[in-house]
PDB file of N, CA and C in Angstrom:
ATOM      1  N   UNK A   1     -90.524  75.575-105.140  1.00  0.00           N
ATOM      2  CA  UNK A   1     -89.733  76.685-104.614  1.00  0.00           C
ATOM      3  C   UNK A   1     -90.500  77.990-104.797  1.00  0.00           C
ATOM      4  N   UNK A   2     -90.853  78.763-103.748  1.00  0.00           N
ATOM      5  CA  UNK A   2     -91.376  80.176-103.907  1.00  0.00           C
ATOM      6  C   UNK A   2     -90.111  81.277-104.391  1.00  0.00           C
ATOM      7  N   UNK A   3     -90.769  81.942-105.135  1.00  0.00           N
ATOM      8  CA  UNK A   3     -90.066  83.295-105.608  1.00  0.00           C
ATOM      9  C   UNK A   3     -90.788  84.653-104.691  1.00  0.00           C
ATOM     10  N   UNK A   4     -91.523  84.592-103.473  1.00  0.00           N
ATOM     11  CA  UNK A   4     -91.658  85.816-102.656  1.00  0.00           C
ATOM     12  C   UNK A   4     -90.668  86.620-102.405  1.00  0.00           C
ATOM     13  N   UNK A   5     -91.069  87.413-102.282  1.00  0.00           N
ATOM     14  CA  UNK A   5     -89.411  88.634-101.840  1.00  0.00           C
ATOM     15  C   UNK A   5     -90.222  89.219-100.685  1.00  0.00           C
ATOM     16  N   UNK A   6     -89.425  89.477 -99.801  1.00  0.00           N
ATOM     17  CA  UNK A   6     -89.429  90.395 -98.555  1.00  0.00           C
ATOM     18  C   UNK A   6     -90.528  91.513 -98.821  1.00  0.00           C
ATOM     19  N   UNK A   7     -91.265  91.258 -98.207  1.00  0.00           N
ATOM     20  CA  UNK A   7     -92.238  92.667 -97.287  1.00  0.00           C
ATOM     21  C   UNK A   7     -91.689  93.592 -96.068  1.00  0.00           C
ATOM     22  N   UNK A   8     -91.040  93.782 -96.319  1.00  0.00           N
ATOM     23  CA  UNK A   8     -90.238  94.778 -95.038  1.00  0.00           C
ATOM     24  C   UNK A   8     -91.524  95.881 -94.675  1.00  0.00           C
ATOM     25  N   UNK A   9     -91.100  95.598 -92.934  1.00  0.00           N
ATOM     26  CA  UNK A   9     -92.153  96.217 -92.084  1.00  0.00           C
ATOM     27  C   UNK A   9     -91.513  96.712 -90.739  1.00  0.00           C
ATOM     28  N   UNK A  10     -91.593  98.178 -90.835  1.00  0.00           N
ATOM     29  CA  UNK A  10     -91.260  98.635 -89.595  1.00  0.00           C
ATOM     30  C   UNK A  10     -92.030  99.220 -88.151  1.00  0.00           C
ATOM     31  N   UNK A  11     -92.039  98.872 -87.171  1.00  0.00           N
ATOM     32  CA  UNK A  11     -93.495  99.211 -86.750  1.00  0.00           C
ATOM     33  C   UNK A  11     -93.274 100.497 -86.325  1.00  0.00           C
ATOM     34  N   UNK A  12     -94.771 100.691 -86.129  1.00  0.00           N
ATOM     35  CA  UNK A  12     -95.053 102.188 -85.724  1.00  0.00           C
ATOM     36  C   UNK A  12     -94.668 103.016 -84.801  1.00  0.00           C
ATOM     37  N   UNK A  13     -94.238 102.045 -83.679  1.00  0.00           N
ATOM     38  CA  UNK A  13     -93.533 102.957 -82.361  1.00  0.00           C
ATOM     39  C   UNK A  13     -92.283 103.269 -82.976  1.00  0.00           C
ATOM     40  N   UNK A  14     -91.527 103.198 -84.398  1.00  0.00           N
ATOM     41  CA  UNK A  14     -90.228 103.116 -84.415  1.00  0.00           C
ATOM     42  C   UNK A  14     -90.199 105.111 -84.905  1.00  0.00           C
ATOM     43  N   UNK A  15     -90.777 105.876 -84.523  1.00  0.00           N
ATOM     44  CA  UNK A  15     -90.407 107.319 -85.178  1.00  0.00           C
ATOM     45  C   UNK A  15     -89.496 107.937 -84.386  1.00  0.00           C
ATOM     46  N   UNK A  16     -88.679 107.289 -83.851  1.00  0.00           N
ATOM     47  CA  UNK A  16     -87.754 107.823 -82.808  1.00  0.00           C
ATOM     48  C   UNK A  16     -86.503 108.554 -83.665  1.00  0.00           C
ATOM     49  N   UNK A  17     -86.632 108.445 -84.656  1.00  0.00           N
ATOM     50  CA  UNK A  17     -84.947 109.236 -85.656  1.00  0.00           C
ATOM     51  C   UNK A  17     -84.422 107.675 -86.174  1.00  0.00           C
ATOM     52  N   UNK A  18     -84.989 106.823 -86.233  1.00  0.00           N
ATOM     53  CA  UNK A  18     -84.277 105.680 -86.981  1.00  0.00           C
ATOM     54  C   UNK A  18     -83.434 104.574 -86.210  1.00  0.00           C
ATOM     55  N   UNK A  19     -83.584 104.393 -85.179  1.00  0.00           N
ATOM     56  CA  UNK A  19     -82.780 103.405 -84.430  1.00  0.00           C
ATOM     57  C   UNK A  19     -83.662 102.288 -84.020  1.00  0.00           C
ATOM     58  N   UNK A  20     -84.232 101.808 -85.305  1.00  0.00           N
ATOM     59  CA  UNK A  20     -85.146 100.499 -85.128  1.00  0.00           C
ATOM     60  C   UNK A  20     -84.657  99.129 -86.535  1.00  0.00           C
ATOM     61  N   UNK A  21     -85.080  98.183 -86.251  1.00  0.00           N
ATOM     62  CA  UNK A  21     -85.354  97.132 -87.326  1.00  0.00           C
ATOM     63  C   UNK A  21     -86.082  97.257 -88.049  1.00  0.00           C
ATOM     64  N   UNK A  22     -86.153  96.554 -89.286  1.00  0.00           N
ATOM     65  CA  UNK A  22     -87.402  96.075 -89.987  1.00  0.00           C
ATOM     66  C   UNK A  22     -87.547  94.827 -90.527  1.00  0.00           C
ATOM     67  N   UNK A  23     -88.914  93.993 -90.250  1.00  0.00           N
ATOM     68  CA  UNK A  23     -88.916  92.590 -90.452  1.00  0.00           C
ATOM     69  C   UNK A  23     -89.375  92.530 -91.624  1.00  0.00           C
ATOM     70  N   UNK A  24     -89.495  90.973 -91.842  1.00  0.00           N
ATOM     71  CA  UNK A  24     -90.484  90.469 -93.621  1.00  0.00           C
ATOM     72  C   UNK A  24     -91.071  89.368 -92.497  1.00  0.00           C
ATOM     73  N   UNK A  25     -91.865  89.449 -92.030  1.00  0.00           N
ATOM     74  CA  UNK A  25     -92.603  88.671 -91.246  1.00  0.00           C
ATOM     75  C   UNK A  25     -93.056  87.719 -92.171  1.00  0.00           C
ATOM     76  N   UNK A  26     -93.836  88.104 -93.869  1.00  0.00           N
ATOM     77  CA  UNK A  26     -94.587  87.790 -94.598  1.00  0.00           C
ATOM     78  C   UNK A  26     -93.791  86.536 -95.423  1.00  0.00           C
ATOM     79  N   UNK A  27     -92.462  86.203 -95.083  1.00  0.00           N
ATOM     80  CA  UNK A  27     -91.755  85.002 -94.982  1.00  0.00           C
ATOM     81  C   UNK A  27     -91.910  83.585 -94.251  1.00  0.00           C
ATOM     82  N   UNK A  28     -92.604  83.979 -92.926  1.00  0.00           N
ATOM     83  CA  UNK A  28     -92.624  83.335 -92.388  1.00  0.00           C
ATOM     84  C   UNK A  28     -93.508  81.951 -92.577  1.00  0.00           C
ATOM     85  N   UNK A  29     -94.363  82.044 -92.900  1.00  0.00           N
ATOM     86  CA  UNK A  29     -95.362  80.836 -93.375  1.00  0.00           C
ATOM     87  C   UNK A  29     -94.664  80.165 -94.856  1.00  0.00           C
ATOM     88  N   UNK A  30     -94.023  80.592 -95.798  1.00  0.00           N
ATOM     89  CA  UNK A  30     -93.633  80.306 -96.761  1.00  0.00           C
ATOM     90  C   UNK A  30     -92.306  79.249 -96.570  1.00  0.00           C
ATOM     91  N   UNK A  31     -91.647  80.096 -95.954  1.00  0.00           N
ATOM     92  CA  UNK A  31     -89.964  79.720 -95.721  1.00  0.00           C
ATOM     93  C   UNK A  31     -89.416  79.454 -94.440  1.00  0.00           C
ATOM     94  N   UNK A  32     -89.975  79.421 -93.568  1.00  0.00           N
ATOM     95  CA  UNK A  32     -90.107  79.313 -92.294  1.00  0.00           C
ATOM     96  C   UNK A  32     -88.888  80.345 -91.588  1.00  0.00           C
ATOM     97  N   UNK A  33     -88.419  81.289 -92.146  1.00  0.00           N
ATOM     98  CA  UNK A  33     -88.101  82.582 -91.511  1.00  0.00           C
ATOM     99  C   UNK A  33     -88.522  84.064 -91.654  1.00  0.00           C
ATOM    100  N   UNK A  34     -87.651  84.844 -90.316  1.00  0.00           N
ATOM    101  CA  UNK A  34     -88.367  86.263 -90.437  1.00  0.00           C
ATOM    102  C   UNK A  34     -86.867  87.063 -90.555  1.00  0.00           C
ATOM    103  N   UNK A  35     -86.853  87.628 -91.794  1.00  0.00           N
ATOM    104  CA  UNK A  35     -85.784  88.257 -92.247  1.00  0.00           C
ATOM    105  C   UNK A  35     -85.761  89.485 -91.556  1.00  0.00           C
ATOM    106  N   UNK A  36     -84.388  89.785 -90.746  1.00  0.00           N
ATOM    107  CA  UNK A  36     -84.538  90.911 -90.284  1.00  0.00           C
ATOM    108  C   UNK A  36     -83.224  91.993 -90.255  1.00  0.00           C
ATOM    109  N   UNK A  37     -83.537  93.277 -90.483  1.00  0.00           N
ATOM    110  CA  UNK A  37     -81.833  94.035 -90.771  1.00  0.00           C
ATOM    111  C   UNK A  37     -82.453  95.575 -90.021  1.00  0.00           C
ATOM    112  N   UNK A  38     -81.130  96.487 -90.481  1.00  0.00           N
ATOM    113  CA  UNK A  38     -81.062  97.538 -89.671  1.00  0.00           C
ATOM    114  C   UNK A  38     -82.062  98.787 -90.696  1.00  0.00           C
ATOM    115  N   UNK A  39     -82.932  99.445 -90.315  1.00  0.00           N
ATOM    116  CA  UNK A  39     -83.762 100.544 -91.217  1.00  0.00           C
ATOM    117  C   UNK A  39     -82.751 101.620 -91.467  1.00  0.00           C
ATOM    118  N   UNK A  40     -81.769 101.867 -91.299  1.00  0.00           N
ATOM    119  CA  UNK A  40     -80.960 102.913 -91.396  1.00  0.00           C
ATOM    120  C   UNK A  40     -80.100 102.366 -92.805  1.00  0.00           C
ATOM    121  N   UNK A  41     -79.734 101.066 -92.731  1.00  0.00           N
ATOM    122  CA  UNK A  41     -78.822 100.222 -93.604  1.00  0.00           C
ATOM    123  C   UNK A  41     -79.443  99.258 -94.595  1.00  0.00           C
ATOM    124  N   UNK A  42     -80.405  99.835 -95.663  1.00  0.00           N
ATOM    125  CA  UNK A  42     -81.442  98.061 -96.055  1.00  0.00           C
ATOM    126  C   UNK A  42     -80.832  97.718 -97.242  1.00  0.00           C
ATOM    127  N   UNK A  43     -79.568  98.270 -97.572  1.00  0.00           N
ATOM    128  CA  UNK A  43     -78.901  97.393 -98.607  1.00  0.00           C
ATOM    129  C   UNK A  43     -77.928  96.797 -97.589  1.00  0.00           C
ATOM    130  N   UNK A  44     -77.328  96.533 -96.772  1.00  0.00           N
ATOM    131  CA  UNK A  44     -76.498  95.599 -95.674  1.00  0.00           C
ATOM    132  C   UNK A  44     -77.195  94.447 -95.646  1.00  0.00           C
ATOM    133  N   UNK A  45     -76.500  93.826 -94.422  1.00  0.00           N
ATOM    134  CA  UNK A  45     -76.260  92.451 -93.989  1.00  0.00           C
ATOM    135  C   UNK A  45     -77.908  92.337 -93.252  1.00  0.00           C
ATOM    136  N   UNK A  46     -78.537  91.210 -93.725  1.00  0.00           N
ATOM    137  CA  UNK A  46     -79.716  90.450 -93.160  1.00  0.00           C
ATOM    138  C   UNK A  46     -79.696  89.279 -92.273  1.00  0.00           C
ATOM    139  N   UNK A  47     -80.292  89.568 -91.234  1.00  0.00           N
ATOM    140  CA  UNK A  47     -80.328  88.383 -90.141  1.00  0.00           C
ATOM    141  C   UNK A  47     -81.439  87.756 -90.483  1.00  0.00           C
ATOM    142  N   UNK A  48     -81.659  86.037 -90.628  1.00  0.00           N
ATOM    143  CA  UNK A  48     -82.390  85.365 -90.944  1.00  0.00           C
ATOM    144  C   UNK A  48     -82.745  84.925 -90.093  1.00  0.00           C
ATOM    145  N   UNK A  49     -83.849  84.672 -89.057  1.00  0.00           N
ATOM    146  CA  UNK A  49     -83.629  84.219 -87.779  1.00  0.00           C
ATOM    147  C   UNK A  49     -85.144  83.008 -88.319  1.00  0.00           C
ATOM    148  N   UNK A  50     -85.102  81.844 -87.813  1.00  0.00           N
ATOM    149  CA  UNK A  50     -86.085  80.751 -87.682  1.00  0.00           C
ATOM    150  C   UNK A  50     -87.700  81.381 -87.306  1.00  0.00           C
ATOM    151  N   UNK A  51     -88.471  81.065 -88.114  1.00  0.00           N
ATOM    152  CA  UNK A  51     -90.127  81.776 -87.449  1.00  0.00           C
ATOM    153  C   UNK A  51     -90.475  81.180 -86.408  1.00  0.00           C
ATOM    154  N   UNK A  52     -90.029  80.060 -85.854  1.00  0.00           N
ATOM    155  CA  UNK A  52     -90.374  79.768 -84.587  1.00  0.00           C
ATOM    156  C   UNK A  52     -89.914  80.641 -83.317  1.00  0.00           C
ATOM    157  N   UNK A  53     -88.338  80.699 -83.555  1.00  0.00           N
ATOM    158  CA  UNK A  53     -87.775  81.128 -82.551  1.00  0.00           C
ATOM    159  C   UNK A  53     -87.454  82.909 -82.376  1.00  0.00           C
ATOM    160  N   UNK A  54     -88.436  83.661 -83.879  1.00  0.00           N
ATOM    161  CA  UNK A  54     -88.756  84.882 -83.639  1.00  0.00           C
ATOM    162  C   UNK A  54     -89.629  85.074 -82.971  1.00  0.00           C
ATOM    163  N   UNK A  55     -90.930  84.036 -83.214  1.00  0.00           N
ATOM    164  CA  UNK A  55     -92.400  83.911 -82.410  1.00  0.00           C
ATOM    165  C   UNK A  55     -92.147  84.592 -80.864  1.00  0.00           C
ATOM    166  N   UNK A  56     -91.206  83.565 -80.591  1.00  0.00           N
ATOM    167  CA  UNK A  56     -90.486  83.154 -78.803  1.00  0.00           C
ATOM    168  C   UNK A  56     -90.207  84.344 -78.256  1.00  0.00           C
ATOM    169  N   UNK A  57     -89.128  84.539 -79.364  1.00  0.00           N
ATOM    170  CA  UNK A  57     -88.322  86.145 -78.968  1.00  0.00           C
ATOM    171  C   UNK A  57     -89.191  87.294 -79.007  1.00  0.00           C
ATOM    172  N   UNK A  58     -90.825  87.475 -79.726  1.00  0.00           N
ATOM    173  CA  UNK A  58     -91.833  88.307 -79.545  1.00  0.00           C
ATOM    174  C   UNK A  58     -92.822  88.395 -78.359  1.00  0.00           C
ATOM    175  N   UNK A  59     -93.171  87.067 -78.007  1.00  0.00           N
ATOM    176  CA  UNK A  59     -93.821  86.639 -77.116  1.00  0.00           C
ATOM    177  C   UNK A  59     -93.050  86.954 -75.801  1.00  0.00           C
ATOM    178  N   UNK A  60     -91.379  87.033 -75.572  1.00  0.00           N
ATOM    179  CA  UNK A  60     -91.064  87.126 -74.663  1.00  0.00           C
ATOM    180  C   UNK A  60     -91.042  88.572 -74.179  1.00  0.00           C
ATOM    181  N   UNK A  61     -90.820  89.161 -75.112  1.00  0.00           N
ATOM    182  CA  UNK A  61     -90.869  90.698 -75.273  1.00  0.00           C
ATOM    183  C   UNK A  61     -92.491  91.253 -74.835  1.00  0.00           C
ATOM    184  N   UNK A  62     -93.399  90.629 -75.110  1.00  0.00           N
ATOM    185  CA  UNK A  62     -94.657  91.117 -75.010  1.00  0.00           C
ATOM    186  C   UNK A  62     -94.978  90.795 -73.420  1.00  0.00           C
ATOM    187  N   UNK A  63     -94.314  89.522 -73.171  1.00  0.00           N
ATOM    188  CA  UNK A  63     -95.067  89.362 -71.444  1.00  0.00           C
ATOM    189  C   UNK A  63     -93.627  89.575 -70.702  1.00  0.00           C
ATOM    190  N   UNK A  64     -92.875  90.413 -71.346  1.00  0.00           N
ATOM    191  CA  UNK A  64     -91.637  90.594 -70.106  1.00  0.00           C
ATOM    192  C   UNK A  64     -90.981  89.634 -69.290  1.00  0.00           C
ATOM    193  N   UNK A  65     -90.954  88.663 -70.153  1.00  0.00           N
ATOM    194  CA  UNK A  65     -90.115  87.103 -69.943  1.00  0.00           C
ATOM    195  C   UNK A  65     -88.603  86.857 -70.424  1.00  0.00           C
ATOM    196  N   UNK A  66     -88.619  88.130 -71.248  1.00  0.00           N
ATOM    197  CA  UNK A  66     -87.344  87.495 -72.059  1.00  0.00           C
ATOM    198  C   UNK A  66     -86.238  87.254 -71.639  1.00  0.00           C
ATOM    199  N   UNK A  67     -85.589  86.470 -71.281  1.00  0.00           N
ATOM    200  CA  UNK A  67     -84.012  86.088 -71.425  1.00  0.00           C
ATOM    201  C   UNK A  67     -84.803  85.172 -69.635  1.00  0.00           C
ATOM    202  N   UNK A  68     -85.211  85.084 -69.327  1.00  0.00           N
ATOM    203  CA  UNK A  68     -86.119  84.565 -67.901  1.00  0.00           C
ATOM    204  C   UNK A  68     -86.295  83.220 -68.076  1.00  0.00           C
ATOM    205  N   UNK A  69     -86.204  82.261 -67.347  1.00  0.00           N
ATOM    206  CA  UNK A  69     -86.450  80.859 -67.639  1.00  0.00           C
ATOM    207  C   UNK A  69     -86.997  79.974 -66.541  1.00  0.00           C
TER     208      UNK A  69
END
């Protein structure tokens, strides 16, 4: 069992006044998820989403596929 804790990472396009996420990507190889919550709220509620199916949801975002089938 790993004892890692979250690397929270917000990216750089996010300087808009705070209306972004922040991931622990650095989960992903360990535990096979990418922990993700609101940067405004980081003691709240965490979405755990599968590292595969964040991969998907990045990849779709990057070639403008998403929700497209």
């Amino acid at each position: 069992m790993t004892t890692e804790t979250p690397r929270w990472y917000k990216s750089s396009y996010s300087s808009n006044g705070g209306a972004c996420v922040e991931v622990a990507a650095n989960l992903a190889a360990s535990r096979g998820v990418v922990p993700v919550r609101d940067s405004k709220n980081t003691s709240g509620p965490v979405l755990t989403v599968a590292a595969d199916a964040f991969s998907s949801f990045v990849d779709g975002v990057k070639t403008g596929t998403m929700g497209t089938n």
